[in-house]
Protein backbone atom coordinates (compact mmCIF):
# COMPACT_ATOMS: atom_id res chain seq x y z
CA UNK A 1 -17.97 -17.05 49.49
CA UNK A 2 -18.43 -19.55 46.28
CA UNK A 3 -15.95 -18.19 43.34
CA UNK A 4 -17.33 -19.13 39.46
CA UNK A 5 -15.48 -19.62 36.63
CA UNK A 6 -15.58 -20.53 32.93
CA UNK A 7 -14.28 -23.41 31.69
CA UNK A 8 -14.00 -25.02 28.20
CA UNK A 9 -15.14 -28.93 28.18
CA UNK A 10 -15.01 -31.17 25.16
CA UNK A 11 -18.19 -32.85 26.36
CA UNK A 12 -17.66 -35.67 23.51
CA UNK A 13 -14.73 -35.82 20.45
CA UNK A 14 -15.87 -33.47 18.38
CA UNK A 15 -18.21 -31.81 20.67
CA UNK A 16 -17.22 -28.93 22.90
CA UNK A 17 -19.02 -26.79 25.88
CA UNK A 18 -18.81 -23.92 27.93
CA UNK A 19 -19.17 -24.75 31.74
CA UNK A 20 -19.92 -22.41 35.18
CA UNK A 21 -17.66 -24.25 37.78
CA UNK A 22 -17.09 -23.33 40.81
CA UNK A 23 -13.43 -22.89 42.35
CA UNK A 24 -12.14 -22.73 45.70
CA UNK A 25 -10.61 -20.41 48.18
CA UNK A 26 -7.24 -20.30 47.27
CA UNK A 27 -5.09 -22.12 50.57
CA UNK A 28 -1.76 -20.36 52.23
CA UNK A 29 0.50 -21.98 49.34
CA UNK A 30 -2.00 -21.72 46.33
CA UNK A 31 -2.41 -18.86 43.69
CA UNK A 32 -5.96 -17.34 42.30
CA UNK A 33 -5.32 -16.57 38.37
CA UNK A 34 -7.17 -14.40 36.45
CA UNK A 35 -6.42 -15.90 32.69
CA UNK A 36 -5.34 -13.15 29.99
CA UNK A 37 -4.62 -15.81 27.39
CA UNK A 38 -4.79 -19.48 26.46
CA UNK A 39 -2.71 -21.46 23.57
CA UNK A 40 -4.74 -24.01 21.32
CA UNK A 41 -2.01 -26.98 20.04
CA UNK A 42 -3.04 -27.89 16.55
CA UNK A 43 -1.06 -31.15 17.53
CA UNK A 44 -1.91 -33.24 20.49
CA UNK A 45 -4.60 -31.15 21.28
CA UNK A 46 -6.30 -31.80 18.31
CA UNK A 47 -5.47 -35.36 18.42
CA UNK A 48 -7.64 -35.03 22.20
CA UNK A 49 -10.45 -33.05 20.91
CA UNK A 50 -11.17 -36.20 17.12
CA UNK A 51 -10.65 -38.59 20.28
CA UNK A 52 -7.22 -40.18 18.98
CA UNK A 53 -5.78 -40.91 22.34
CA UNK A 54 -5.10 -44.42 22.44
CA UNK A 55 -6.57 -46.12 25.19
CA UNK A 56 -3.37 -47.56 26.58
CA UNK A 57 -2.15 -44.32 26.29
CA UNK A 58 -5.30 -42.14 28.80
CA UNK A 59 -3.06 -42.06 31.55
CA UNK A 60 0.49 -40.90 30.03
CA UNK A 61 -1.47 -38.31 28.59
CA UNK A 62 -3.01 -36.64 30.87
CA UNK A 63 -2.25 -33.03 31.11
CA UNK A 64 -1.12 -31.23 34.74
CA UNK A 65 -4.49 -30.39 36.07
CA UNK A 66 -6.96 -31.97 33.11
CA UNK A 67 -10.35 -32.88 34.77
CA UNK A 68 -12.21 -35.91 33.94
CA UNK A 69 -11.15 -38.72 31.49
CA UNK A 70 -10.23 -39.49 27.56
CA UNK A 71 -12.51 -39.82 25.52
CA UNK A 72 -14.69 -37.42 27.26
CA UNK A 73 -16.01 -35.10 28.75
CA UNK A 74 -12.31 -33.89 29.27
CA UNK A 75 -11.36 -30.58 30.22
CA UNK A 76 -7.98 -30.33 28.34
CA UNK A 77 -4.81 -27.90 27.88
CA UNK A 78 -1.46 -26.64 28.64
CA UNK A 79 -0.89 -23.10 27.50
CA UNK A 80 -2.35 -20.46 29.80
CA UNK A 81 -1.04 -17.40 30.76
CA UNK A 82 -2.56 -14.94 33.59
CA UNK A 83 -2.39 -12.83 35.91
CA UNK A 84 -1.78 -13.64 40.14
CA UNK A 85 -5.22 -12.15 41.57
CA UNK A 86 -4.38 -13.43 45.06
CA UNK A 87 -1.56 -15.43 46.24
CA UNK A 88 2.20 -15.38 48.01
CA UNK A 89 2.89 -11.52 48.06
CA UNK A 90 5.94 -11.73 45.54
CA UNK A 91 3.53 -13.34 42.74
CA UNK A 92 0.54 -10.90 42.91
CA UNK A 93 0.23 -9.03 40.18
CA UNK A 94 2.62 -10.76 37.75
CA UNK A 95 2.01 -12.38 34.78
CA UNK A 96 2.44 -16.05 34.99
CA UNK A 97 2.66 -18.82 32.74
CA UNK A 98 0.81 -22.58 33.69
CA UNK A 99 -0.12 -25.52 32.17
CA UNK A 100 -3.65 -25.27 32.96
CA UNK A 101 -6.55 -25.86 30.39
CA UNK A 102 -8.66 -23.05 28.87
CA UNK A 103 -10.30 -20.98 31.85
CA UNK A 104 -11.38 -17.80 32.96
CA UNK A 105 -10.11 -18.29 36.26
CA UNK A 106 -8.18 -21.32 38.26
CA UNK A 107 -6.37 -22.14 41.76
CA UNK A 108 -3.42 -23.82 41.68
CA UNK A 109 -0.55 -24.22 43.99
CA UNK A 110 2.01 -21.13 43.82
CA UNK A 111 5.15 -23.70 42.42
CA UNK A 112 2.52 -24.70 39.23
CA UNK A 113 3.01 -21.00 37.73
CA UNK A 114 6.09 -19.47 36.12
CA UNK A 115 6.63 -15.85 36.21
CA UNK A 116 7.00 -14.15 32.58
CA UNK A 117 9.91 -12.57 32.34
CA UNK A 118 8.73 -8.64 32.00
CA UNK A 119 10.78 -8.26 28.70
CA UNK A 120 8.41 -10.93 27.62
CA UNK A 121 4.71 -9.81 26.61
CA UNK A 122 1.93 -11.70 27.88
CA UNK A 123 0.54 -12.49 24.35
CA UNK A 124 3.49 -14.36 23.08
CA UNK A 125 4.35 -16.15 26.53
CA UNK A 126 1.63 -18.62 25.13
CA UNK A 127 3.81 -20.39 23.34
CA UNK A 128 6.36 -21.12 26.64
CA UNK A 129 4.84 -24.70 26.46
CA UNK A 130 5.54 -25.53 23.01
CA UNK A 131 9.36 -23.72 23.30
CA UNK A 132 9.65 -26.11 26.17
CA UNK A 133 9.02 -28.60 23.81
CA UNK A 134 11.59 -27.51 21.49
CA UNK A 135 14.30 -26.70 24.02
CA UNK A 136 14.14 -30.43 24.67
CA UNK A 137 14.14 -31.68 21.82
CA UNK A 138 17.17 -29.85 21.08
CA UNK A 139 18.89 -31.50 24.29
CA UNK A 140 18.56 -34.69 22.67
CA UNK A 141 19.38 -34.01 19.30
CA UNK A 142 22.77 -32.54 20.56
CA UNK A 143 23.42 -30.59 17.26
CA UNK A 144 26.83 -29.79 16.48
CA UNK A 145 29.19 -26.72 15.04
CA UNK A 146 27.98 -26.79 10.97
CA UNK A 147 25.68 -29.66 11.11
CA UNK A 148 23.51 -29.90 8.02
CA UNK A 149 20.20 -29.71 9.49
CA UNK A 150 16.44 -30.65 8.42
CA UNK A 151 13.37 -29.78 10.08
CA UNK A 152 10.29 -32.07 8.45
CA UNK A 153 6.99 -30.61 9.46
CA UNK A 154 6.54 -26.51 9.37
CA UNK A 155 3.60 -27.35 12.29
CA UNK A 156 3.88 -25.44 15.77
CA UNK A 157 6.10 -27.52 17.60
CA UNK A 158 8.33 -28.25 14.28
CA UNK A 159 8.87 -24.13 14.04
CA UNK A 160 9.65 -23.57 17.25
CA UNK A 161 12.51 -26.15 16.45
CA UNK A 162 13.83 -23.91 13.78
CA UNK A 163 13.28 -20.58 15.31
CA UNK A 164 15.83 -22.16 18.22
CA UNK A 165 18.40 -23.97 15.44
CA UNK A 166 18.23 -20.46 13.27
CA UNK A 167 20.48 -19.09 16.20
CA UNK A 168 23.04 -21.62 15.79
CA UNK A 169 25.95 -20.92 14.18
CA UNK A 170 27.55 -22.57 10.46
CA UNK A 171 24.75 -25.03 10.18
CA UNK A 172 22.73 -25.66 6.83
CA UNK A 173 19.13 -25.76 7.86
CA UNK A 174 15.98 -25.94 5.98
CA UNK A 175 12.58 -25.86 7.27
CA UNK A 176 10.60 -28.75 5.25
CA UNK A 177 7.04 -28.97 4.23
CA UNK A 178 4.70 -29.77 1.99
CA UNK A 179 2.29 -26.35 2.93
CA UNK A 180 3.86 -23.99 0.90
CA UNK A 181 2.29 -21.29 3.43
CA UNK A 182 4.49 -22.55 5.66
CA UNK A 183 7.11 -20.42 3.58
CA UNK A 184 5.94 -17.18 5.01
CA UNK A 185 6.37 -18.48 8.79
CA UNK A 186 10.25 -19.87 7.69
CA UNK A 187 10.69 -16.09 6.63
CA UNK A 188 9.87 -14.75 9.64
CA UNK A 189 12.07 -16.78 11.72
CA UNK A 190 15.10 -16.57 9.14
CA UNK A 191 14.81 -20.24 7.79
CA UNK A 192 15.32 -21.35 4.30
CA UNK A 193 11.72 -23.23 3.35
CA UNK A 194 11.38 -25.72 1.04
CA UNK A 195 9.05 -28.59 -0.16
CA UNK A 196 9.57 -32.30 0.45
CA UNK A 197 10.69 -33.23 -2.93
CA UNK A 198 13.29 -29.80 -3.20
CA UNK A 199 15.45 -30.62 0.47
CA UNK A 200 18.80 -31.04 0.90
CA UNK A 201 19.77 -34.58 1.02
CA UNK A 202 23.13 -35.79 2.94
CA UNK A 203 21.20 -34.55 6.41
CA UNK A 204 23.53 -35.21 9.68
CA UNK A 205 20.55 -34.78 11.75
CA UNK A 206 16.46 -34.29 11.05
CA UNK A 207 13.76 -33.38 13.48
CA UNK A 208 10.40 -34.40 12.49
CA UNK A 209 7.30 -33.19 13.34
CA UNK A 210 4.83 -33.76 10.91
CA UNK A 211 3.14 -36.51 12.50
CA UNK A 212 3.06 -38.61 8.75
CA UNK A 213 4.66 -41.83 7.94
CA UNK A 214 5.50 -39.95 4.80
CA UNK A 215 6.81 -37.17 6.30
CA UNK A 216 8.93 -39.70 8.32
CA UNK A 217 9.94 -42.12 5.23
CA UNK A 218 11.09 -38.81 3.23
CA UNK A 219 13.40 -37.96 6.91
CA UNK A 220 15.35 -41.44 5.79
CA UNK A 221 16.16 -40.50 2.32
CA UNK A 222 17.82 -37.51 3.46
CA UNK A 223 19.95 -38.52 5.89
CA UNK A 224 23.75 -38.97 5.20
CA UNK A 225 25.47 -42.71 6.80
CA UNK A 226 24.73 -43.10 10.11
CA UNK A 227 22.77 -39.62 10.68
CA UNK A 228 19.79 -39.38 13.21
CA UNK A 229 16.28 -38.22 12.76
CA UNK A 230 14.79 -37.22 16.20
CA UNK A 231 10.93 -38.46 16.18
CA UNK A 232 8.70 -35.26 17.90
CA UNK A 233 5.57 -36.42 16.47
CA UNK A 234 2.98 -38.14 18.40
CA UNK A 235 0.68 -40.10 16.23
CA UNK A 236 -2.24 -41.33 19.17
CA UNK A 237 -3.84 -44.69 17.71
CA UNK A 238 -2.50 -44.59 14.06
CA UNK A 239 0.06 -46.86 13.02
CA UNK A 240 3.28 -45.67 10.65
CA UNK A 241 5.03 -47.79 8.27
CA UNK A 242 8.61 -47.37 7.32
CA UNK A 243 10.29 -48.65 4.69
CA UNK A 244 13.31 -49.91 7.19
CA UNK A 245 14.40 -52.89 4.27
CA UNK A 246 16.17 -50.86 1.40
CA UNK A 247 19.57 -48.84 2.98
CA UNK A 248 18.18 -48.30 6.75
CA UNK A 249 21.01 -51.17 8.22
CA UNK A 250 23.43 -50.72 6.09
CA UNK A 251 23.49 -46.83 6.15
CA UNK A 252 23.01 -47.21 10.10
CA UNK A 253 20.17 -44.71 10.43
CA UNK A 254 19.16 -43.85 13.71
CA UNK A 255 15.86 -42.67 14.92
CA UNK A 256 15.26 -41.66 18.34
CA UNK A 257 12.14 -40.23 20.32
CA UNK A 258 11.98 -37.22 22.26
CA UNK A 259 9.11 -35.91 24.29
CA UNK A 260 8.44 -33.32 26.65
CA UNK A 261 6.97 -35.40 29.38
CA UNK A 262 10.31 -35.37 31.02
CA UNK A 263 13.68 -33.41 31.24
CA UNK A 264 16.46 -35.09 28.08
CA UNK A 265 18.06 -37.46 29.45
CA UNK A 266 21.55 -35.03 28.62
CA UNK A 267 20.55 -32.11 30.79
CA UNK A 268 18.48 -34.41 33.79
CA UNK A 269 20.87 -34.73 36.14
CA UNK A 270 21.45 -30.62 36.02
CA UNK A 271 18.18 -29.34 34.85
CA UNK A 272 14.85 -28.98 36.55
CA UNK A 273 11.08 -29.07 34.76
CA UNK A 274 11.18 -25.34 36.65
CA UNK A 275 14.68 -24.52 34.60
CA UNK A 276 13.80 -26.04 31.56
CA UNK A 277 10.41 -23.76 31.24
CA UNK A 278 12.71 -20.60 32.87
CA UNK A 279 14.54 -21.04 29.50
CA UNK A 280 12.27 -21.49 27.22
CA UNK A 281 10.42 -17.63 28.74
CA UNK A 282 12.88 -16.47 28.87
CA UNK A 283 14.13 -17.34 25.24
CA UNK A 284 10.42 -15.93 24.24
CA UNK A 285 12.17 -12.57 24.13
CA UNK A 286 12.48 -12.93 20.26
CA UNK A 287 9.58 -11.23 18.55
CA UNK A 288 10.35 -13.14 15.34
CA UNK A 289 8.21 -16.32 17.55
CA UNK A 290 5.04 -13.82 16.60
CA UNK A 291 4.97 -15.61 13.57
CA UNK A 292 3.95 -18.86 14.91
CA UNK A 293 0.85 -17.62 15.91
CA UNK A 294 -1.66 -17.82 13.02
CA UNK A 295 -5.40 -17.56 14.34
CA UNK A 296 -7.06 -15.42 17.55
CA UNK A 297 -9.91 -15.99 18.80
CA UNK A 298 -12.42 -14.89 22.09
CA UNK A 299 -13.19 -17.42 24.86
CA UNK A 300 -16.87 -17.54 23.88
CA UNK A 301 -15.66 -18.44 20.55
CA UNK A 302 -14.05 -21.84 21.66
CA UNK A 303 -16.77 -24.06 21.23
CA UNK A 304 -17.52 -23.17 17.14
CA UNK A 305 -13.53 -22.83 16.68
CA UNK A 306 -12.15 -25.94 18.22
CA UNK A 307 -14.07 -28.14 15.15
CA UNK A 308 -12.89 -25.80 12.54
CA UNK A 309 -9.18 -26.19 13.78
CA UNK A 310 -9.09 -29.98 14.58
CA UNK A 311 -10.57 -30.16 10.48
CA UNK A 312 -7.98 -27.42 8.99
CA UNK A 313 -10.81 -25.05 8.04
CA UNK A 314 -8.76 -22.16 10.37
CA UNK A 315 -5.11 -23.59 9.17
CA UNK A 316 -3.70 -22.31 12.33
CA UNK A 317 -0.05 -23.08 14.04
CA UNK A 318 -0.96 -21.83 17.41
CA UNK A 319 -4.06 -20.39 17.64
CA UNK A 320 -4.60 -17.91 20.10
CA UNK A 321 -7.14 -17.45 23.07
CA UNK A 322 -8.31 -14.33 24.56
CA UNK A 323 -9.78 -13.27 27.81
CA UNK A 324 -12.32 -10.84 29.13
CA UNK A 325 -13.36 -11.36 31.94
């Protein structure tokens, strides 16, 4: 029996579809998932759809099971939560969390999908991938016990950095950014907000996610001697310049990358992808993480929405897919 499906294409940047595919018979080890809900990242995601991705850059960024190439046609995404149609008896019927793309059905094998923890509602599990995110970034930052703390970009992935640092204990964070919507978000999640030019200088440590060389310059002027910033943005083919003359050497500034794309280096040798993504589920349990999603929107819709995110018309953090069928 042939199985359809729906699947959302960006036939060429700037340009998406809706496509019938066809999907298989779902083998011994493989799961059938009926999707309930998809996550739209106004970073990288956008960055696909405007056709940033660097061309030295198509293969590291290629997502889990993305079909076809960069530019385009791509089929794209990493945020999808469902439900086990048919599959190993202990997973049918539970909500699960995958990185697949934006579809009204997939197969995958049964070790791609995460249960969601049931405390956990389906709606908010979205944003597992972009906690993920988070969780490692805060592996290699390493804060410490009343660390004054920055975060420079009030995006998606730059809140779900302060949601997590909110919970620790005696430090001074602010949530930084030049939106001063962003305010309402910082609220929510119990972080002071403030505006580039108001932060709190003498910074041990910054994360910065605001993917601009200015956000990034003004992350050096607030860091104390010899504090860190750890770099979470991912600018695709644009080039950043710092001003690394002035104080940079002789105030020993560090900055460091982090990405997602594999476990810190200070948890790998104890910590699985599987563990890392079992965390951040099950640390989804917080309904203040409501607030980082902004926009909602029905399947269908995808193909007028995805232009009016990637160009700030719908200022979304994580905007928010739903399912019918």
């Amino acid at each position: 029996m042939t199985r359809t499906a729906r699947a959302f294409w960006l036939r060429a940047p700037g340009h998406g579809e809706i496509r019938d595919i066809e999907i298989p018979e779902p083998a011994e080890d493989e799961v059938l998932v009926r999707s309930l809900w998809s996550g739209v990242s106004r970073g990288t995601e956008m960055l696909v759809f405007r056709g940033g991705v660097p061309a030295n850059q198509h293969t590291a960024m290629r997502a889990p099971f993305q079909e076809g190439d960069f530019p385009g046609p791509v089929k794209y995404g990493y945020l999808n939560v469902g439900q086990v149609e048919e599959g190993p008896a202990e997973l049918v019927g539970r909500t699960v969390f995958c990185l697949y793309p934006h579809q009204t059905r997939y197969v995958v094998p049964a070790t791609a999908v995460m249960p969601v923890p049931y405390h956990v509602p389906a709606a908010r599990a979205v944003l597992a991938g972009t906690v993920e995110t988070a969780v490692n970034a805060l592996w290699d930052a390493a804060p410490l016990l009343g660390d004054r703390i920055a975060v420079v970009g009030g995006g998606m992935i730059g809140c779900s950095v302060a949601a997590l640092l909110a919970r620790f204990p005696g430090v001074r964070l602010q949530l930084v950014d030049a939106d001063p919507r962003r305010a309402e978000v910082a609220e929510a999640l119990g972080v002071d907000f403030t505006s580039p030019e108001d932060a709190l200088g003498e910074c041990d440590l910054i994360v910065h996610a605001s993917a601009t060389e200015q956000g990034l310059a003004r992350c050096l002027e607030l860091l104390t001697t010899e504090g860190t910033v750890i770099e979470l943005s991912w600018y695709g083919d644009r080039r950043v310049a710092l001003p690394l003359g002035e104080a940079f050497h002789s105030r020993r500034l560090v900055i460091r990358s982090s990405q997602v794309g594999t476990v810190s280096p200070a948890r790998r040798t104890t910590r699985t992808y599987a563990h890392r993504l079992a965390l951040a589920l099950d640390l989804l349990a917080d309904p203040a993480l409501d607030a980082l999603v902004t926009g909602e929107c029905a399947f269908d819709e995808l193909p007028e929405v995805m232009p009016q995110l990637a160009s700030g018309a719908i200022p979304a953090l994580c905007h928010r897919v739903h399912y019918s069928d």
